[in-house]
N, C-alpha and C. Protein backbone atom coordinates (compact mmCIF):
# COMPACT_ATOMS: atom_id res chain seq x y z
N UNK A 1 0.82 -1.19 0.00
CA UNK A 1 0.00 0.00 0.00
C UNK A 1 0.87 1.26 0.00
N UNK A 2 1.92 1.33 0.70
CA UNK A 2 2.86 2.36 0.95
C UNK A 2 3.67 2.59 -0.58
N UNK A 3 3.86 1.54 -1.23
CA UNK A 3 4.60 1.67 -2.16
C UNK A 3 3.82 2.24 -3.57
N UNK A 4 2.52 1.99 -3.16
CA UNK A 4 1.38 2.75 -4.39
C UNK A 4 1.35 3.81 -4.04
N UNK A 5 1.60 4.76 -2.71
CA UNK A 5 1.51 5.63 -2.58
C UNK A 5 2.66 6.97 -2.93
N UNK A 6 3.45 5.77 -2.68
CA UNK A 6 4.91 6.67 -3.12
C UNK A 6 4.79 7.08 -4.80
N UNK A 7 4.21 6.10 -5.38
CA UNK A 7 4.41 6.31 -6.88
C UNK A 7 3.50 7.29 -6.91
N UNK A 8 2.08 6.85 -6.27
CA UNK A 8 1.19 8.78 -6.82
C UNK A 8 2.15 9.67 -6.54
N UNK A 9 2.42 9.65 -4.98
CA UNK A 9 3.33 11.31 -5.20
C UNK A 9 4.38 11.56 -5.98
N UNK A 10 5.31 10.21 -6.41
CA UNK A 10 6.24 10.85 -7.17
C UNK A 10 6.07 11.63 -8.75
N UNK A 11 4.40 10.85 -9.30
CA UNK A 11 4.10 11.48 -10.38
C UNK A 11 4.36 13.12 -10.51
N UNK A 12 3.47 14.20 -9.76
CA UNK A 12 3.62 15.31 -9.52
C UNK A 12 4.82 15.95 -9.23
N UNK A 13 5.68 15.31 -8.50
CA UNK A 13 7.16 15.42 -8.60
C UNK A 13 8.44 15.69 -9.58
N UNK A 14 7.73 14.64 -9.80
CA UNK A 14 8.78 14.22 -11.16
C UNK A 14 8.08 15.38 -12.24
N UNK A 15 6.55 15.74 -12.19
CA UNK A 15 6.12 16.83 -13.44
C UNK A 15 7.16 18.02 -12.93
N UNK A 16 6.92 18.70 -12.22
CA UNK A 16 7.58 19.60 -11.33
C UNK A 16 9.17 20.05 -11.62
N UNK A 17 9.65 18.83 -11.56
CA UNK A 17 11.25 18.61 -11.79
C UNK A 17 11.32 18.90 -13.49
N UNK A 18 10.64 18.05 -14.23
CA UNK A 18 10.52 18.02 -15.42
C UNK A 18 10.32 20.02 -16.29
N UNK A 19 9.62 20.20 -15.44
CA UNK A 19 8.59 21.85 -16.08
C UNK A 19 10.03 22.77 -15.68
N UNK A 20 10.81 22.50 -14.46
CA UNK A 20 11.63 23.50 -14.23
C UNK A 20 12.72 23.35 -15.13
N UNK A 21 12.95 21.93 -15.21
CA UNK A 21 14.46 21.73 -16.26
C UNK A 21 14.19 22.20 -17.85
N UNK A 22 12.86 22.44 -17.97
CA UNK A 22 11.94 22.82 -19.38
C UNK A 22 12.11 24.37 -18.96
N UNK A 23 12.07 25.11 -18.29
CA UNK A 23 12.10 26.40 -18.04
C UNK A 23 13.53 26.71 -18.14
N UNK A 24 14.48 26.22 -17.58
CA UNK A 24 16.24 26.95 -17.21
C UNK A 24 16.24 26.78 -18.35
N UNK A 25 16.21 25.75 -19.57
CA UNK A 25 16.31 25.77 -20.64
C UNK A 25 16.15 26.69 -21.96
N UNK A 26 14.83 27.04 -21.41
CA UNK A 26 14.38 28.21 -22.56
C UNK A 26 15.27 29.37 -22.46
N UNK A 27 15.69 29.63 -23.67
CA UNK A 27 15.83 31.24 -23.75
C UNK A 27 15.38 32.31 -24.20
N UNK A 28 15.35 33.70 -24.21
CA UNK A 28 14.31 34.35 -24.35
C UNK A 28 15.12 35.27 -26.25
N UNK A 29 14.48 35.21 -27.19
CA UNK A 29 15.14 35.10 -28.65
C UNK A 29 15.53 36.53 -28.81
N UNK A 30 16.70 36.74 -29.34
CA UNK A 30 17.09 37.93 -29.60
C UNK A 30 16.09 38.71 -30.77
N UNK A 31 16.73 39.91 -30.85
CA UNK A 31 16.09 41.21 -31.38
C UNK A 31 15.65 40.09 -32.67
N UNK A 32 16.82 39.93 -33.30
CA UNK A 32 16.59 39.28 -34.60
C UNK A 32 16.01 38.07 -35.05
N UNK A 33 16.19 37.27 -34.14
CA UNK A 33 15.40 36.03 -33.45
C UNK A 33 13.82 36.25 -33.92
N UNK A 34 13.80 37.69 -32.72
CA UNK A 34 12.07 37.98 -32.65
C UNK A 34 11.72 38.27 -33.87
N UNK A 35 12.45 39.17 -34.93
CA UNK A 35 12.22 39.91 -36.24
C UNK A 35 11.59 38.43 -37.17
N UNK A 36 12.65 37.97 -37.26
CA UNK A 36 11.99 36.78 -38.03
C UNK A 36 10.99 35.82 -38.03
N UNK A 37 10.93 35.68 -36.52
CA UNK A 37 9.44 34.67 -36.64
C UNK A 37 8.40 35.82 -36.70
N UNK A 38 8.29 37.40 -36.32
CA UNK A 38 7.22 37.98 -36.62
C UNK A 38 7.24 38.14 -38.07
N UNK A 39 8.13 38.13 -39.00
CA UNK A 39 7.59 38.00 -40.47
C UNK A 39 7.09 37.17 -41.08
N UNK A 40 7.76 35.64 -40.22
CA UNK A 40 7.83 34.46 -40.72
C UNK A 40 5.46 34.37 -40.30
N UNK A 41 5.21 34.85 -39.38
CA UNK A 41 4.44 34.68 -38.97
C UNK A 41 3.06 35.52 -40.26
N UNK A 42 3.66 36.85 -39.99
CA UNK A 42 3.17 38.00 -40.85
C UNK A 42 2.81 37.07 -42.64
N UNK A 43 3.92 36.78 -42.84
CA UNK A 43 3.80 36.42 -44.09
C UNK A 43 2.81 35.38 -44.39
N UNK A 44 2.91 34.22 -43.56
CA UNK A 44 2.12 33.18 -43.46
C UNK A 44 -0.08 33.60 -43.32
N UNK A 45 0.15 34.41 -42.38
CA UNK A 45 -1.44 35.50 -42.28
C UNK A 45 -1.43 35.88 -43.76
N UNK A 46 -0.86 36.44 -44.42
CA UNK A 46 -0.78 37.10 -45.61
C UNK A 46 -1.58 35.52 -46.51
N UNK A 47 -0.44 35.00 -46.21
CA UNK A 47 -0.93 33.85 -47.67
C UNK A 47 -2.03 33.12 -47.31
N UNK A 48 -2.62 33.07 -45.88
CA UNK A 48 -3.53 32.52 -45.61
C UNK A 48 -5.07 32.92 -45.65
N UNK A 49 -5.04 34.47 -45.70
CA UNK A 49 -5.57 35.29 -45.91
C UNK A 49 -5.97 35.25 -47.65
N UNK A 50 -4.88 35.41 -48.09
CA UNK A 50 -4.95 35.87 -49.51
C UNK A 50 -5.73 34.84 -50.47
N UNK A 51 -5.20 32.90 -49.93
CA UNK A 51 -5.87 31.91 -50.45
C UNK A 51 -7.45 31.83 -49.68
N UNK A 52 -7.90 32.43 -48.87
CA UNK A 52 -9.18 32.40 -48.13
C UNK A 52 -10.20 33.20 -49.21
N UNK A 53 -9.60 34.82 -49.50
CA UNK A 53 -9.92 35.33 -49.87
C UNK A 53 -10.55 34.95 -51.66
N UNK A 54 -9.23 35.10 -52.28
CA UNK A 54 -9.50 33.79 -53.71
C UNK A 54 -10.37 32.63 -53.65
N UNK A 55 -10.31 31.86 -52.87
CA UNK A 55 -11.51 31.15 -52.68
C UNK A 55 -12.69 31.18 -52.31
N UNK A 56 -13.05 32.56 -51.91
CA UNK A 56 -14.32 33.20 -51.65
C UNK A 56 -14.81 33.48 -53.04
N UNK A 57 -13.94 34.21 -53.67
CA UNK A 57 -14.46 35.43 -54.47
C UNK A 57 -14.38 34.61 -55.80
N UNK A 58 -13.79 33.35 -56.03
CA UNK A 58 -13.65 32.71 -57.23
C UNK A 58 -14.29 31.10 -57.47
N UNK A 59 -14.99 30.56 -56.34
CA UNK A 59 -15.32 29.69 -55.92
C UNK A 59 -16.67 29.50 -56.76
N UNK A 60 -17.31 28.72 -57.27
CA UNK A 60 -18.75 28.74 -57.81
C UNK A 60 -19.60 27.75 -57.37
N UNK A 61 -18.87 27.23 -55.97
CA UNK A 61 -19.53 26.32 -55.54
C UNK A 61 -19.65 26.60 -54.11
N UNK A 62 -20.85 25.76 -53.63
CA UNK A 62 -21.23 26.07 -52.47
C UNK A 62 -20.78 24.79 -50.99
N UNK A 63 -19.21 24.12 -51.40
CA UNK A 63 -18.81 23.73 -50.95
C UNK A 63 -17.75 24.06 -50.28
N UNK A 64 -17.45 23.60 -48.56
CA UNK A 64 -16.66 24.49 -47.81
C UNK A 64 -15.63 23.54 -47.73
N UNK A 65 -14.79 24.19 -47.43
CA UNK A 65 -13.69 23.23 -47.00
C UNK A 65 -13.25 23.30 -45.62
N UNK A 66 -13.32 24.36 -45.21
CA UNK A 66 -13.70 24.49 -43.60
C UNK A 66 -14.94 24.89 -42.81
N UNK A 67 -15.91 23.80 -42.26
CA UNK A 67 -16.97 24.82 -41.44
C UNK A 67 -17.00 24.66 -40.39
N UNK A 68 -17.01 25.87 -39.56
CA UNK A 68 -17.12 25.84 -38.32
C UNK A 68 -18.62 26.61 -37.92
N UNK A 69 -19.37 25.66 -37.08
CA UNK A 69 -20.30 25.71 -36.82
C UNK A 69 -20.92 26.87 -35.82
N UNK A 70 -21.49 27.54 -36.52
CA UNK A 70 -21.66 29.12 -34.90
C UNK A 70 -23.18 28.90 -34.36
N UNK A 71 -23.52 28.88 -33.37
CA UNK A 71 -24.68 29.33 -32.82
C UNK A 71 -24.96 29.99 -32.15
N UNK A 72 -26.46 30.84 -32.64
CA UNK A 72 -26.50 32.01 -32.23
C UNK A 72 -27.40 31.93 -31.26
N UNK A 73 -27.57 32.66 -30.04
CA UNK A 73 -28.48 32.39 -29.08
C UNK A 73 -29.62 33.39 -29.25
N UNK A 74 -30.88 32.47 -29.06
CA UNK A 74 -31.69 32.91 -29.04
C UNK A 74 -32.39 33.69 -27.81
């Protein structure tokens, strides 16, 4: 019984140990670092945008390729 118990607690433990050695690790990205994934990012909105858009406006069909379902409250 004692020995099932040890293992629950060591689960949380061991997360703990795990999240901090995941933290000292990270570093925080330089100027240029940051520059690039915000373009890398920017650009990607752009093309994602741009093929959304084209497929709105050129589409002749009334088939989606993404739907996400909204409901509205009554």
């Amino acid at each position: 019984m004692s020995e099932n118990l040890k293992e629950f607690m060591d689960i949380p433990q061991q997360f703990v140990r795990d999240g901090n050695q995941f933290i000292t690790r990270c570093t925080k990205p330089s100027q240029k670092e940051f520059t690039q994934i915000c373009r890398a990012v920017a650009i990607g909105f752009a093309v994602m945008g741009f093929i959304g858009y084209f497929r709105e406006t050129h589409s002749h069909s009334n088939v989606s390729i993404v739907h996400i379902p909204v409901r509205l409250a009554h």
